[in-house]
PDB file of N, CA and C in Angstrom:
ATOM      1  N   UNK A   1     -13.722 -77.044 -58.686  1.00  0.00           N
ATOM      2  CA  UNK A   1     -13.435 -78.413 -58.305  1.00  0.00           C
ATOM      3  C   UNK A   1     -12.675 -78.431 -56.976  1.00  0.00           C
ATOM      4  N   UNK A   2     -12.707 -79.647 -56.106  1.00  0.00           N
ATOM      5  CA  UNK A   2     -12.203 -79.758 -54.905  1.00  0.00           C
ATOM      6  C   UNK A   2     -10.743 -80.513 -55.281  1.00  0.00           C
ATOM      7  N   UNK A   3      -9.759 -80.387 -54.440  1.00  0.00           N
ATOM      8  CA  UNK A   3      -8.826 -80.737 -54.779  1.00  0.00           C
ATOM      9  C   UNK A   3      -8.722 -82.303 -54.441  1.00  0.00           C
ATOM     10  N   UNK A   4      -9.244 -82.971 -53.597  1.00  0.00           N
ATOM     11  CA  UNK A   4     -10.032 -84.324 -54.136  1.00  0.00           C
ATOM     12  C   UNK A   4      -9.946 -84.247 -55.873  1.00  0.00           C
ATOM     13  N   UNK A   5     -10.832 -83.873 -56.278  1.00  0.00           N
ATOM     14  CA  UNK A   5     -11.638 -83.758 -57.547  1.00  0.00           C
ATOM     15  C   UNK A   5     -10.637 -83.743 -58.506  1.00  0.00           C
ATOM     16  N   UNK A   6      -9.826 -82.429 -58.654  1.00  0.00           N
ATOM     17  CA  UNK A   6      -8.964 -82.334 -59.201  1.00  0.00           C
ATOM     18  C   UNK A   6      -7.749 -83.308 -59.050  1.00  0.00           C
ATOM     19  N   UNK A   7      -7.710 -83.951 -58.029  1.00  0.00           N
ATOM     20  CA  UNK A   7      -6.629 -85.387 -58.030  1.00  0.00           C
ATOM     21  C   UNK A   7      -6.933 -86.632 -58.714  1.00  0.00           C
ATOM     22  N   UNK A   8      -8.448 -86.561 -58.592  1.00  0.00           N
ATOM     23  CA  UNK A   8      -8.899 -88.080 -59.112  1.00  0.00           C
ATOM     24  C   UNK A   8      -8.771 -87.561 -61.200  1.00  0.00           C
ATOM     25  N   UNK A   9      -9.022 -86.162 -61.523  1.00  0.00           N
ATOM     26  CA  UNK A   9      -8.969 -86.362 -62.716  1.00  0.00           C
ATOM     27  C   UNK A   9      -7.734 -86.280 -63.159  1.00  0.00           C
ATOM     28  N   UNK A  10      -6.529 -85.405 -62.331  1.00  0.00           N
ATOM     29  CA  UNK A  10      -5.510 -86.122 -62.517  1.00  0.00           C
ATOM     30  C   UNK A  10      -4.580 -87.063 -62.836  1.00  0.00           C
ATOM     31  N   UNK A  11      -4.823 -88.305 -62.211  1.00  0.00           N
ATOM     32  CA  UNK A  11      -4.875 -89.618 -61.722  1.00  0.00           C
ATOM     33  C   UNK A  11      -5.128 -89.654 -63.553  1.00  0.00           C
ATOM     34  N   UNK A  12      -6.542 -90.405 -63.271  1.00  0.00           N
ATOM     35  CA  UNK A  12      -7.582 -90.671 -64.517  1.00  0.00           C
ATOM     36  C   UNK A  12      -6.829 -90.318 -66.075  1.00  0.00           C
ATOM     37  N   UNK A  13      -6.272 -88.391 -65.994  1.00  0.00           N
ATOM     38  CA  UNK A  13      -5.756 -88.214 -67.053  1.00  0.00           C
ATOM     39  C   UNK A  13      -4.851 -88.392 -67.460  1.00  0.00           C
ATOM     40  N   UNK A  14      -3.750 -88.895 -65.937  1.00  0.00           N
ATOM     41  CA  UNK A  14      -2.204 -89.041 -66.113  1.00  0.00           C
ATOM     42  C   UNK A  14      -2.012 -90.574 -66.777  1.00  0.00           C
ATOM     43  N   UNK A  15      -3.223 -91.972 -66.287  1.00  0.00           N
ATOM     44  CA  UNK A  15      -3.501 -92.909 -66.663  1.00  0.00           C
ATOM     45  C   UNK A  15      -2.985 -92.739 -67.632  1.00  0.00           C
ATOM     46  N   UNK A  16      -4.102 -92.195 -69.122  1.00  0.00           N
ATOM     47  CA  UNK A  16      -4.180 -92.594 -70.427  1.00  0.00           C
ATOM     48  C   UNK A  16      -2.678 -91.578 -70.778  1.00  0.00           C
ATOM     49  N   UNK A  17      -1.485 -91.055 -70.089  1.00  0.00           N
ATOM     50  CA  UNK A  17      -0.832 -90.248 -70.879  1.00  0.00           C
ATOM     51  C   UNK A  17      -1.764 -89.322 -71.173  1.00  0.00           C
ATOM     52  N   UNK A  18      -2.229 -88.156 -71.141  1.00  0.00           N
ATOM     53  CA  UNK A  18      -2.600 -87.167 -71.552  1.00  0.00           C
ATOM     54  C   UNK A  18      -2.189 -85.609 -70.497  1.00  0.00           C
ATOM     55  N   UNK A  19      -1.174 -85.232 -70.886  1.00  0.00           N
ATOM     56  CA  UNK A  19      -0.765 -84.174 -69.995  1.00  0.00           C
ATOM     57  C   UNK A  19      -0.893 -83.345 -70.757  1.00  0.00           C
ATOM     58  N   UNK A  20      -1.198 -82.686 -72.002  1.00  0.00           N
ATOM     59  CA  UNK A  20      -1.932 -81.750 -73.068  1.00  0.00           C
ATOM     60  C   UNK A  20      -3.452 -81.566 -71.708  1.00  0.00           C
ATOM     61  N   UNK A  21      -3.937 -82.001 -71.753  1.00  0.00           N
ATOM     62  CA  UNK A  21      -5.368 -82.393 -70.989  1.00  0.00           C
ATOM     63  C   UNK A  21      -5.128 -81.597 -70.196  1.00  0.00           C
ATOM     64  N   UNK A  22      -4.439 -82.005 -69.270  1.00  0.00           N
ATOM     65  CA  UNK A  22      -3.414 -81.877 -67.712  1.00  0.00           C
ATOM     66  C   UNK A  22      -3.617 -80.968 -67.513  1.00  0.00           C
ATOM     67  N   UNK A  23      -2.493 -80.206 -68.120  1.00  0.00           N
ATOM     68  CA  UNK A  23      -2.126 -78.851 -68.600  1.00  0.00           C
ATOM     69  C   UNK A  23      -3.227 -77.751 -68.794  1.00  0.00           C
ATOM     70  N   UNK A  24      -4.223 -77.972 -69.710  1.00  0.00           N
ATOM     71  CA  UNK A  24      -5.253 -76.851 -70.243  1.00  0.00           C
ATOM     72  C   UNK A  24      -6.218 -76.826 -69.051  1.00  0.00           C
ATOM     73  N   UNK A  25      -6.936 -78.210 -68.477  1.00  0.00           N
ATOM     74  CA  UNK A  25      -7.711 -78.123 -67.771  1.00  0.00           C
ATOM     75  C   UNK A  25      -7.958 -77.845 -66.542  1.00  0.00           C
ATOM     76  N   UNK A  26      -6.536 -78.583 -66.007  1.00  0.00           N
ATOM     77  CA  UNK A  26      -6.445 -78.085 -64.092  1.00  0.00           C
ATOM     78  C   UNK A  26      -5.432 -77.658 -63.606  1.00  0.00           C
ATOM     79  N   UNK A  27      -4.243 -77.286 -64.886  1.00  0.00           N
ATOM     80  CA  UNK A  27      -3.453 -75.903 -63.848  1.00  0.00           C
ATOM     81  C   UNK A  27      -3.857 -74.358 -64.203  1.00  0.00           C
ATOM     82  N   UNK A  28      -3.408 -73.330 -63.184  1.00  0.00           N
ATOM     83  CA  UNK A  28      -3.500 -72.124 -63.300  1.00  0.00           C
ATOM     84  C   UNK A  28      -2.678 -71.637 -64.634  1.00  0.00           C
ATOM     85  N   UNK A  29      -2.501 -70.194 -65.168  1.00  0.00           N
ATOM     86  CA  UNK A  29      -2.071 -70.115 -66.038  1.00  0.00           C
ATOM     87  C   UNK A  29      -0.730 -69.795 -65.657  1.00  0.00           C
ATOM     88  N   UNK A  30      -0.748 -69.408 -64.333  1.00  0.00           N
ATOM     89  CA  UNK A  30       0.715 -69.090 -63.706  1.00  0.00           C
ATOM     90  C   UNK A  30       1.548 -69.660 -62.979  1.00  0.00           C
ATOM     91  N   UNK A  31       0.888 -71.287 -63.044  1.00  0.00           N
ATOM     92  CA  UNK A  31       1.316 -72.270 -61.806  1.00  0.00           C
ATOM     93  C   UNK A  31       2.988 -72.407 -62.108  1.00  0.00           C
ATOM     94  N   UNK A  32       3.921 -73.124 -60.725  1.00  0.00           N
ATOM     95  CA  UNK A  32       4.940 -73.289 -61.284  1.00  0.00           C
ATOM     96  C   UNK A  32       5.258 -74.590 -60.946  1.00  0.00           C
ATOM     97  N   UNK A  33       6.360 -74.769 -61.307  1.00  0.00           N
ATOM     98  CA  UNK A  33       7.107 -76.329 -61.577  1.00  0.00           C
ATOM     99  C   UNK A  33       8.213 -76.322 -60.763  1.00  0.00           C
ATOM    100  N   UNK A  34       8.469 -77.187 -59.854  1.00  0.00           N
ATOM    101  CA  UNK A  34      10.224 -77.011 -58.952  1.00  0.00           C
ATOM    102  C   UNK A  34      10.549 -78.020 -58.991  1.00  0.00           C
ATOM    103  N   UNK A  35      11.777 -78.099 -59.092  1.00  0.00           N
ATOM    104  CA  UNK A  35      12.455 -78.895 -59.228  1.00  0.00           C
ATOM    105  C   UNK A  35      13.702 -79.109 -58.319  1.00  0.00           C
ATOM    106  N   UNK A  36      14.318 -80.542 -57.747  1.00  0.00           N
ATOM    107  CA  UNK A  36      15.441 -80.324 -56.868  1.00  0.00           C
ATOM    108  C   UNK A  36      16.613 -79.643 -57.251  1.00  0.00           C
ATOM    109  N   UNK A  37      17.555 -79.578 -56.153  1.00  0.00           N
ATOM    110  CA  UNK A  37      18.533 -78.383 -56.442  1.00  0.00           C
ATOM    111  C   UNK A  37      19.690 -79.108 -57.673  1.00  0.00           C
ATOM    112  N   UNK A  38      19.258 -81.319 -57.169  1.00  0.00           N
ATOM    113  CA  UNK A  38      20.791 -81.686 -58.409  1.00  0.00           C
ATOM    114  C   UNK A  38      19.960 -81.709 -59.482  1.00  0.00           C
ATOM    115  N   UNK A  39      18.714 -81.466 -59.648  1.00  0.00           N
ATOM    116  CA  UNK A  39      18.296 -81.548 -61.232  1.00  0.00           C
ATOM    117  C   UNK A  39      18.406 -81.516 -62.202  1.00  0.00           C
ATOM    118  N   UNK A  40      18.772 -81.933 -63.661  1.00  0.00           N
ATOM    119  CA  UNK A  40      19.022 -81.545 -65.105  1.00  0.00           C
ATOM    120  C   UNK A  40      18.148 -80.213 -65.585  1.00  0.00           C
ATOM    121  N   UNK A  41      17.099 -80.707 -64.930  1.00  0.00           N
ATOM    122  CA  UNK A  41      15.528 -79.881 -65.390  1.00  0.00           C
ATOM    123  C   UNK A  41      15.564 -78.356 -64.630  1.00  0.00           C
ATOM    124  N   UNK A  42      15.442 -77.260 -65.217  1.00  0.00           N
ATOM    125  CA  UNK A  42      14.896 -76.010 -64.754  1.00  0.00           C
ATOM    126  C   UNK A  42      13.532 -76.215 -63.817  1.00  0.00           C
ATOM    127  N   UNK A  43      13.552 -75.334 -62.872  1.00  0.00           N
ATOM    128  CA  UNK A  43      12.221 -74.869 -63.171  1.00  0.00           C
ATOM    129  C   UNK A  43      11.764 -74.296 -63.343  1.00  0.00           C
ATOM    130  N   UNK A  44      10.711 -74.565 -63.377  1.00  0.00           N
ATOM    131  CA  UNK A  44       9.883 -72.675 -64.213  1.00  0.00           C
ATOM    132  C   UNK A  44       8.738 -72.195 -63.891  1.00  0.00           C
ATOM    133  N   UNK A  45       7.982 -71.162 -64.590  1.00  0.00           N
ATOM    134  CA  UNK A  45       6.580 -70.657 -64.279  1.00  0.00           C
ATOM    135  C   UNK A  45       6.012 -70.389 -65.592  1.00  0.00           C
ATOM    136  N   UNK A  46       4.356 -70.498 -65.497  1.00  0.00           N
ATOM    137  CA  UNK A  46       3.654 -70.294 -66.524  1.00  0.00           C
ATOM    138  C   UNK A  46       3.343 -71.518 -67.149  1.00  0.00           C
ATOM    139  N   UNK A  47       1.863 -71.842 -67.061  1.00  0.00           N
ATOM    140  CA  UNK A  47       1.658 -73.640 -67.362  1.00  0.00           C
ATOM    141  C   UNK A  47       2.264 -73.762 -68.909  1.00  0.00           C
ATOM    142  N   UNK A  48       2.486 -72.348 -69.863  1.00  0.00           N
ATOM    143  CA  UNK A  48       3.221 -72.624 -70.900  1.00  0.00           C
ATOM    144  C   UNK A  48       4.999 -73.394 -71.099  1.00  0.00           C
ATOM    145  N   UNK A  49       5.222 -72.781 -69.687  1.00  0.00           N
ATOM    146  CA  UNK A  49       6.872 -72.944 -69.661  1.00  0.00           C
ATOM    147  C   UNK A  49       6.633 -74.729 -69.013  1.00  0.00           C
ATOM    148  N   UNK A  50       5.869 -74.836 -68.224  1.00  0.00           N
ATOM    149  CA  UNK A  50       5.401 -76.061 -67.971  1.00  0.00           C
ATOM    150  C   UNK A  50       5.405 -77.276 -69.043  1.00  0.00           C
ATOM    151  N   UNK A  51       4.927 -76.567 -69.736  1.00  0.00           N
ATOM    152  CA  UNK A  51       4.157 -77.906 -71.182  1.00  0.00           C
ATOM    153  C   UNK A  51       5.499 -77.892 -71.793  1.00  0.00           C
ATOM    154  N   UNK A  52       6.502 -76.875 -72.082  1.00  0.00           N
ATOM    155  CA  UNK A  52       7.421 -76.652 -72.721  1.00  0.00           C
ATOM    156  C   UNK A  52       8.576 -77.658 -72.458  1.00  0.00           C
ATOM    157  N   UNK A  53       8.378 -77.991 -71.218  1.00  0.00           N
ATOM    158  CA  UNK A  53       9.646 -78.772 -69.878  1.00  0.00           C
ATOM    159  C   UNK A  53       8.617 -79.685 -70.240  1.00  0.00           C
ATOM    160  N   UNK A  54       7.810 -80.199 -70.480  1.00  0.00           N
ATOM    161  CA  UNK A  54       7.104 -81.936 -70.247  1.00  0.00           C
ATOM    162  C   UNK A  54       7.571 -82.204 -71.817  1.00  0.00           C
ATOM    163  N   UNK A  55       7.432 -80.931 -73.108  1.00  0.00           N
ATOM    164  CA  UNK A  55       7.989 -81.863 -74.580  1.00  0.00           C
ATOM    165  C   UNK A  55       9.318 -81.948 -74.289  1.00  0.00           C
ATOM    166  N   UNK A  56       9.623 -81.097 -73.917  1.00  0.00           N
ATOM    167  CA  UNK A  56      11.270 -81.729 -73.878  1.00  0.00           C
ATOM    168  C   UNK A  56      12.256 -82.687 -73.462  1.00  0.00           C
ATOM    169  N   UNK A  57      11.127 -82.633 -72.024  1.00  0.00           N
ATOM    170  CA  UNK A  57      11.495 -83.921 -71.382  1.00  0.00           C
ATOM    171  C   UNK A  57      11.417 -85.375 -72.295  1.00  0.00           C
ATOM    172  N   UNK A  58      10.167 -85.542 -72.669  1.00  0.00           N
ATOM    173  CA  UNK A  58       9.488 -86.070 -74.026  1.00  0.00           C
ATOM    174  C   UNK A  58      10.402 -86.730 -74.964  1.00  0.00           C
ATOM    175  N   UNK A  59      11.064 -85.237 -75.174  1.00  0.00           N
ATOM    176  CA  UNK A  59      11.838 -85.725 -76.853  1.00  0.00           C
ATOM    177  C   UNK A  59      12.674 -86.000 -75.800  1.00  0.00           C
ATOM    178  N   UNK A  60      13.460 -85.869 -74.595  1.00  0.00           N
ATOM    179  CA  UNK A  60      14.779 -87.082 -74.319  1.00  0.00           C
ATOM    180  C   UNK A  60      14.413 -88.038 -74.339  1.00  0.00           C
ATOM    181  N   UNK A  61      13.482 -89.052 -74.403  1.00  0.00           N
ATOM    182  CA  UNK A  61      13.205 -90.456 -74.320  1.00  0.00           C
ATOM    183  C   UNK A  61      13.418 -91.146 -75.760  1.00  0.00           C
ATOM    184  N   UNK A  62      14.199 -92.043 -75.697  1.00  0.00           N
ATOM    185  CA  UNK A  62      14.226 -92.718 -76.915  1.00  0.00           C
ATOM    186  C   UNK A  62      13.330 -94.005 -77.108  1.00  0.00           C
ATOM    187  N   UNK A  63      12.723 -94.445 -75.719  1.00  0.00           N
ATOM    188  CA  UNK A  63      11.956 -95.581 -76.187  1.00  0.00           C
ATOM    189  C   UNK A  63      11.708 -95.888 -74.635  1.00  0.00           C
ATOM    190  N   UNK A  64      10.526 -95.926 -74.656  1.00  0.00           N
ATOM    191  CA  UNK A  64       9.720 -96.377 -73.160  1.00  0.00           C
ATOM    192  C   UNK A  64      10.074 -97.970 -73.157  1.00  0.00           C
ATOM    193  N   UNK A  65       9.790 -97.694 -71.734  1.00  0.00           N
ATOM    194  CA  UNK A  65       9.835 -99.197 -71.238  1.00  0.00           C
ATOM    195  C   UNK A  65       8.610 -99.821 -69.982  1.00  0.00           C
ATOM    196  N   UNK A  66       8.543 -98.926 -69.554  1.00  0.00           N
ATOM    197  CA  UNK A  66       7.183 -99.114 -68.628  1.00  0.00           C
ATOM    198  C   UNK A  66       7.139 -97.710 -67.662  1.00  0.00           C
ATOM    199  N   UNK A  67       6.251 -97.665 -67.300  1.00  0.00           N
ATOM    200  CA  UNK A  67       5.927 -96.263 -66.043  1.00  0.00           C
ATOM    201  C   UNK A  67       4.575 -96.640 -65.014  1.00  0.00           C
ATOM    202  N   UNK A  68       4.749 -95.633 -63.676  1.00  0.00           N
ATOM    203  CA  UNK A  68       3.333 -95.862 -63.342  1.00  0.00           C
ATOM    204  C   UNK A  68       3.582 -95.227 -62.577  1.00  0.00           C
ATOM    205  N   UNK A  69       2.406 -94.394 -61.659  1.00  0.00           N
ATOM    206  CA  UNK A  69       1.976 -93.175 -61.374  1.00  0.00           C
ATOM    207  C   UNK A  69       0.346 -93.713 -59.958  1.00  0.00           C
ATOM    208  N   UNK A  70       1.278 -93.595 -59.091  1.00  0.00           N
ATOM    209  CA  UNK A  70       0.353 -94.311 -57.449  1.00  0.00           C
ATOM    210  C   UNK A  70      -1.008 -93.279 -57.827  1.00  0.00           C
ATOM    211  N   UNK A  71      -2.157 -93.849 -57.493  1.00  0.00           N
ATOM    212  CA  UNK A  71      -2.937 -92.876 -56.773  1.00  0.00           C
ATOM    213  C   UNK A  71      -3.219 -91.968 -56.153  1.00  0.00           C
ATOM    214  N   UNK A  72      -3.412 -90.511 -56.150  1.00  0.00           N
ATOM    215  CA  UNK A  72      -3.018 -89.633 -55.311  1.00  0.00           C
ATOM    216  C   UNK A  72      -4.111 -89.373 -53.814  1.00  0.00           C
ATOM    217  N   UNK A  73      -2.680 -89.181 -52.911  1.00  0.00           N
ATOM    218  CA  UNK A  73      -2.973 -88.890 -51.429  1.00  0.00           C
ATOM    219  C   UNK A  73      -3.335 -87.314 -51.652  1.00  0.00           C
ATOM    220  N   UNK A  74      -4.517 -86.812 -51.091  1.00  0.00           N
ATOM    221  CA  UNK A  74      -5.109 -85.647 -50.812  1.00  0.00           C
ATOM    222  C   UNK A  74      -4.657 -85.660 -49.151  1.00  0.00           C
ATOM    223  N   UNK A  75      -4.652 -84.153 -48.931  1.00  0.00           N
ATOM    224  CA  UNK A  75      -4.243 -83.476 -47.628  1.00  0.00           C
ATOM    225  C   UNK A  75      -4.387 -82.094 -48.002  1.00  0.00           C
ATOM    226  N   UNK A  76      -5.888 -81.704 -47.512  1.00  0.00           N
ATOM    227  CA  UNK A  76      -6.525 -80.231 -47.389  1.00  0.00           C
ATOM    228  C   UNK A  76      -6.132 -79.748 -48.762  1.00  0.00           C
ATOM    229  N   UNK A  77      -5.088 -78.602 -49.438  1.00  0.00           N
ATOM    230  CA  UNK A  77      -5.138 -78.304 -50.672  1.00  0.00           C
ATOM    231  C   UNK A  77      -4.059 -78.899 -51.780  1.00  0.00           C
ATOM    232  N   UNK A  78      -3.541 -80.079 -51.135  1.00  0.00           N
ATOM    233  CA  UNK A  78      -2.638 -80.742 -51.777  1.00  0.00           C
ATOM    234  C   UNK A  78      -2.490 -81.744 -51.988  1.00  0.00           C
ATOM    235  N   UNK A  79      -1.938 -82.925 -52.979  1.00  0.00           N
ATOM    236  CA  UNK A  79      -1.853 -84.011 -53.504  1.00  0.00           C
ATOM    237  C   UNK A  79      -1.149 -84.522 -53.582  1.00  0.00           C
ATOM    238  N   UNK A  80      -0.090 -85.759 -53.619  1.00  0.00           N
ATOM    239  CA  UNK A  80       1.018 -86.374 -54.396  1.00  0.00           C
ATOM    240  C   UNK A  80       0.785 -87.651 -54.491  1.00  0.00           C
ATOM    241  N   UNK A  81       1.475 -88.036 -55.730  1.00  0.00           N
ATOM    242  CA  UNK A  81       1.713 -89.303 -56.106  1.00  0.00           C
ATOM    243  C   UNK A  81       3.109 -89.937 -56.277  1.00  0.00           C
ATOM    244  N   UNK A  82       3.433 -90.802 -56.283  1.00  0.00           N
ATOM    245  CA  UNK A  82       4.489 -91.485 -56.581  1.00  0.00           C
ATOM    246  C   UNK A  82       4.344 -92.380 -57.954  1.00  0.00           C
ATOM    247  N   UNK A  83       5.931 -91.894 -58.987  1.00  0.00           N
ATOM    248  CA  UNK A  83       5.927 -91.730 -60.135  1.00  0.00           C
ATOM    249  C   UNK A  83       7.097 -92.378 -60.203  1.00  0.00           C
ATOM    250  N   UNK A  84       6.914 -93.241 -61.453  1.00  0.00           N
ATOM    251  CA  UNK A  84       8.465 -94.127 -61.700  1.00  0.00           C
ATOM    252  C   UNK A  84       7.908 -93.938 -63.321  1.00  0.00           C
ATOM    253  N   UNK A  85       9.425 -94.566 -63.950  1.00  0.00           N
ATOM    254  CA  UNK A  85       9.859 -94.432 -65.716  1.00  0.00           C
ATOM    255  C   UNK A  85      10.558 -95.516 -65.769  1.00  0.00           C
ATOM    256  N   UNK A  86      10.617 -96.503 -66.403  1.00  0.00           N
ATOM    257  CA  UNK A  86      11.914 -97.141 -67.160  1.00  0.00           C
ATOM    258  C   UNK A  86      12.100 -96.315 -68.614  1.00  0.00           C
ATOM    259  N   UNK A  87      12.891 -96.017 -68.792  1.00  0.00           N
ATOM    260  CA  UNK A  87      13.422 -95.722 -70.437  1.00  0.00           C
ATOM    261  C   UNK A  87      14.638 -95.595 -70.610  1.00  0.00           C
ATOM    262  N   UNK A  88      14.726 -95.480 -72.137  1.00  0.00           N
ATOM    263  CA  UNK A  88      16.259 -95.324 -72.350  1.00  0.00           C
ATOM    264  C   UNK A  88      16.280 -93.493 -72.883  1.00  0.00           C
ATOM    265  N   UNK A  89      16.961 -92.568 -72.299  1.00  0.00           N
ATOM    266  CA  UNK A  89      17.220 -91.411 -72.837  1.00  0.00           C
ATOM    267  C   UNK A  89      18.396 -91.496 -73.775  1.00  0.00           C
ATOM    268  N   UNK A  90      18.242 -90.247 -74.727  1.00  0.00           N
ATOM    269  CA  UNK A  90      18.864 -90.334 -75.662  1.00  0.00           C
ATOM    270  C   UNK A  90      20.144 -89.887 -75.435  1.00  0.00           C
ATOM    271  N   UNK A  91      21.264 -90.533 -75.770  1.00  0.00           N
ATOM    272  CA  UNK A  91      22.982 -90.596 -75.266  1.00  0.00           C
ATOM    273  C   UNK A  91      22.997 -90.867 -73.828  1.00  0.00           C
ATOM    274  N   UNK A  92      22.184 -91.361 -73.259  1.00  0.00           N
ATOM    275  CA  UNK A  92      22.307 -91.917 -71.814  1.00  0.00           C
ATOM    276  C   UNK A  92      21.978 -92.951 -71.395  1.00  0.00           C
ATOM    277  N   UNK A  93      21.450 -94.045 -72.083  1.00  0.00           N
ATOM    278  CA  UNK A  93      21.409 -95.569 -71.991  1.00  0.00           C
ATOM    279  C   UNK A  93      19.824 -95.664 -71.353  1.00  0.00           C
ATOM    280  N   UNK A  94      19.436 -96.388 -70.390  1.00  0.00           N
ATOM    281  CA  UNK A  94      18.486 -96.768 -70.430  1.00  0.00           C
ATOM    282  C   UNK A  94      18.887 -96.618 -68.486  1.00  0.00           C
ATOM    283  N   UNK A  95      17.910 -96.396 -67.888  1.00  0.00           N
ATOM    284  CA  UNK A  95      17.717 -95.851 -66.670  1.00  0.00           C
ATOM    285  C   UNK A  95      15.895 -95.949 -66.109  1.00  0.00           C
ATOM    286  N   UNK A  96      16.085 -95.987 -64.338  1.00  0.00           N
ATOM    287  CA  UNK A  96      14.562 -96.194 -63.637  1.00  0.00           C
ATOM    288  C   UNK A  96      14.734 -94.966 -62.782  1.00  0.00           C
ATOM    289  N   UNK A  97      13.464 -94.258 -63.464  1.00  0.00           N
ATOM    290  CA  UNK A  97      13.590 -93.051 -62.411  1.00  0.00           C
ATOM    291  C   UNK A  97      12.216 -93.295 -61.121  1.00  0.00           C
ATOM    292  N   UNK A  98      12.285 -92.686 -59.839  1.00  0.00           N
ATOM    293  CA  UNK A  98      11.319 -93.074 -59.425  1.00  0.00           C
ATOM    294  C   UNK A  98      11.101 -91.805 -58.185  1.00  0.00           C
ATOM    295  N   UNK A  99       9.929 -90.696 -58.365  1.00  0.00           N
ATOM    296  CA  UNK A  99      10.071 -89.372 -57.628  1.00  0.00           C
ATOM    297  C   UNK A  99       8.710 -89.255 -57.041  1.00  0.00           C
ATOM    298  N   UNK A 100       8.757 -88.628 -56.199  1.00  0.00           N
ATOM    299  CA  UNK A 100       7.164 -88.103 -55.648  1.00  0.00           C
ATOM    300  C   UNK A 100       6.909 -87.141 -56.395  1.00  0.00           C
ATOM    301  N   UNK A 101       5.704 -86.590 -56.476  1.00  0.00           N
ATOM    302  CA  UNK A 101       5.342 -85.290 -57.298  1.00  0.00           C
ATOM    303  C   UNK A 101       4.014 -84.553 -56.331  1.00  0.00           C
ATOM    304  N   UNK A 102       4.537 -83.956 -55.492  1.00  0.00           N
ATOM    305  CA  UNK A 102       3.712 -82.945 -55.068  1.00  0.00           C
ATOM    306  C   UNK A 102       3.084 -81.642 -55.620  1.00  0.00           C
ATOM    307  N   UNK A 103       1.277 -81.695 -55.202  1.00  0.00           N
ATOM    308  CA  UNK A 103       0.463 -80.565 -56.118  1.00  0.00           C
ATOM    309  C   UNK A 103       0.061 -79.816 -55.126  1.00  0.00           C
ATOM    310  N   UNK A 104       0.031 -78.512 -55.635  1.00  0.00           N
ATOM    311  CA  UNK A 104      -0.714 -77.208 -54.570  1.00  0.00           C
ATOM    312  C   UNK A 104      -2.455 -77.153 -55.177  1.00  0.00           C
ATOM    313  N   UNK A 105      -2.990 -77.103 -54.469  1.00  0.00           N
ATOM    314  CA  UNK A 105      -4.277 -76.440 -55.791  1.00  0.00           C
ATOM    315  C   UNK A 105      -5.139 -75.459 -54.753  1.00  0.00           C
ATOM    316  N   UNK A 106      -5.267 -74.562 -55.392  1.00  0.00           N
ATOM    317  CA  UNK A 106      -6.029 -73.055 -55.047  1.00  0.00           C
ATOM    318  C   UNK A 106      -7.017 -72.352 -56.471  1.00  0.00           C
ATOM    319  N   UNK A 107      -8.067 -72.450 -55.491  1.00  0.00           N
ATOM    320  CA  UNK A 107      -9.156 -71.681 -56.562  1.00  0.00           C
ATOM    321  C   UNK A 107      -9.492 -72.481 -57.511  1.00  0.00           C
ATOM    322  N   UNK A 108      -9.492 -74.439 -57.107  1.00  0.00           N
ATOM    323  CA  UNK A 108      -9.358 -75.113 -58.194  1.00  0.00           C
ATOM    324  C   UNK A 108      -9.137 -75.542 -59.208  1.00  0.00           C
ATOM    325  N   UNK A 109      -7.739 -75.322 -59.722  1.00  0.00           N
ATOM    326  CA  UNK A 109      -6.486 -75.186 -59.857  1.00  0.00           C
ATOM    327  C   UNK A 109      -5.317 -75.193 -59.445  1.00  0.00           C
ATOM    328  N   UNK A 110      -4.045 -76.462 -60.058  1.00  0.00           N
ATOM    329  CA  UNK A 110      -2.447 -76.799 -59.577  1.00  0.00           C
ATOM    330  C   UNK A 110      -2.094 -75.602 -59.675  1.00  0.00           C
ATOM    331  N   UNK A 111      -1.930 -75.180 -58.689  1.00  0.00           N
ATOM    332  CA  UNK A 111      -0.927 -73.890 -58.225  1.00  0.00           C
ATOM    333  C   UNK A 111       0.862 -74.099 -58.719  1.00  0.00           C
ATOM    334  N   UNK A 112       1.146 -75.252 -57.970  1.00  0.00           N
ATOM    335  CA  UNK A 112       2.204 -75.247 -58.629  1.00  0.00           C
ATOM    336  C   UNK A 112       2.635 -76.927 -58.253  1.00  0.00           C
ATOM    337  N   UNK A 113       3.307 -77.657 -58.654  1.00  0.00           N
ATOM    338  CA  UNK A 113       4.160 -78.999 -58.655  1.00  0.00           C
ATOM    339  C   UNK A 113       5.012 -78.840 -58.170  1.00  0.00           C
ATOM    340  N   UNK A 114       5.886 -80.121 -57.446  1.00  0.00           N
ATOM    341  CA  UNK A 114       7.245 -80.058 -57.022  1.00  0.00           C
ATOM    342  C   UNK A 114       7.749 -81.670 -57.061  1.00  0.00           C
ATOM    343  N   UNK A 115       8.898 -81.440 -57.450  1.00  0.00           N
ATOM    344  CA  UNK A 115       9.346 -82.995 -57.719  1.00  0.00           C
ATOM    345  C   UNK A 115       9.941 -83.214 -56.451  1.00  0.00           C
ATOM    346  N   UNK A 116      10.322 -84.310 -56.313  1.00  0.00           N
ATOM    347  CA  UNK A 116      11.456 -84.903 -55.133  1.00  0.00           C
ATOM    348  C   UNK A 116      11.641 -86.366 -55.356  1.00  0.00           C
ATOM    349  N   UNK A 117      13.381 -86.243 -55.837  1.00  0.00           N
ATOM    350  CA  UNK A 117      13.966 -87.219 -56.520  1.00  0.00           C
ATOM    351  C   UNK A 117      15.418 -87.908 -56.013  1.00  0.00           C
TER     352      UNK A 117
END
């Protein structure tokens, strides 16, 4: 897949919530995840340690409130979108997060993600 390709199913899969999908179908098995330096969140490697950091993230939410996730801009092997949350996390009240999320993709396949928040 072209990384076009791989953005639009992105997109498409991030729509319905499905990052199980995400995960199995268009990252590498070794891609990694970064994260900024004030972050709560690790980052990590291995689309396992990946999926591991998206339930967890997961179980902090105590109750959605809305989200949405721009269309992604392609540029030669890379992608980003712009990503917002309302929710309330759990022992932390209710908060709007709102980050870019930059994608690598090589060999058709997310090489690796990077937040910026």
């Amino acid at each position: 897949m072209t990384t076009q390709q791989i953005a639009d199913r992105f997109y498409e899969l991030d729509s319905k919530h499905d990052s199980q999908t995400i995960y199995s179908e268009l990252y590498a098995a070794d891609a990694k995840s970064i994260e900024p330096a004030h972050s709560p969140w690790n980052s990590v490697q291995g689309v396992d340690a990946i999926r591991e950091k998206g339930k967890n993230f997961n179980e902090a939410i105590e109750e959605m409130h809305g989200g949405h996730t721009t269309p992604p801009i392609v540029a030669r092997n890379f992608f980003a979108c712009a990503m917002g949350l309302d929710a309330t996390l759990k022992g932390q009240g209710r908060m709007q997060m709102n980050e870019i999320a930059l994608y690598e993709v090589k060999d058709g396949k997310i090489i690796s993600e990077q937040f910026f928040y």
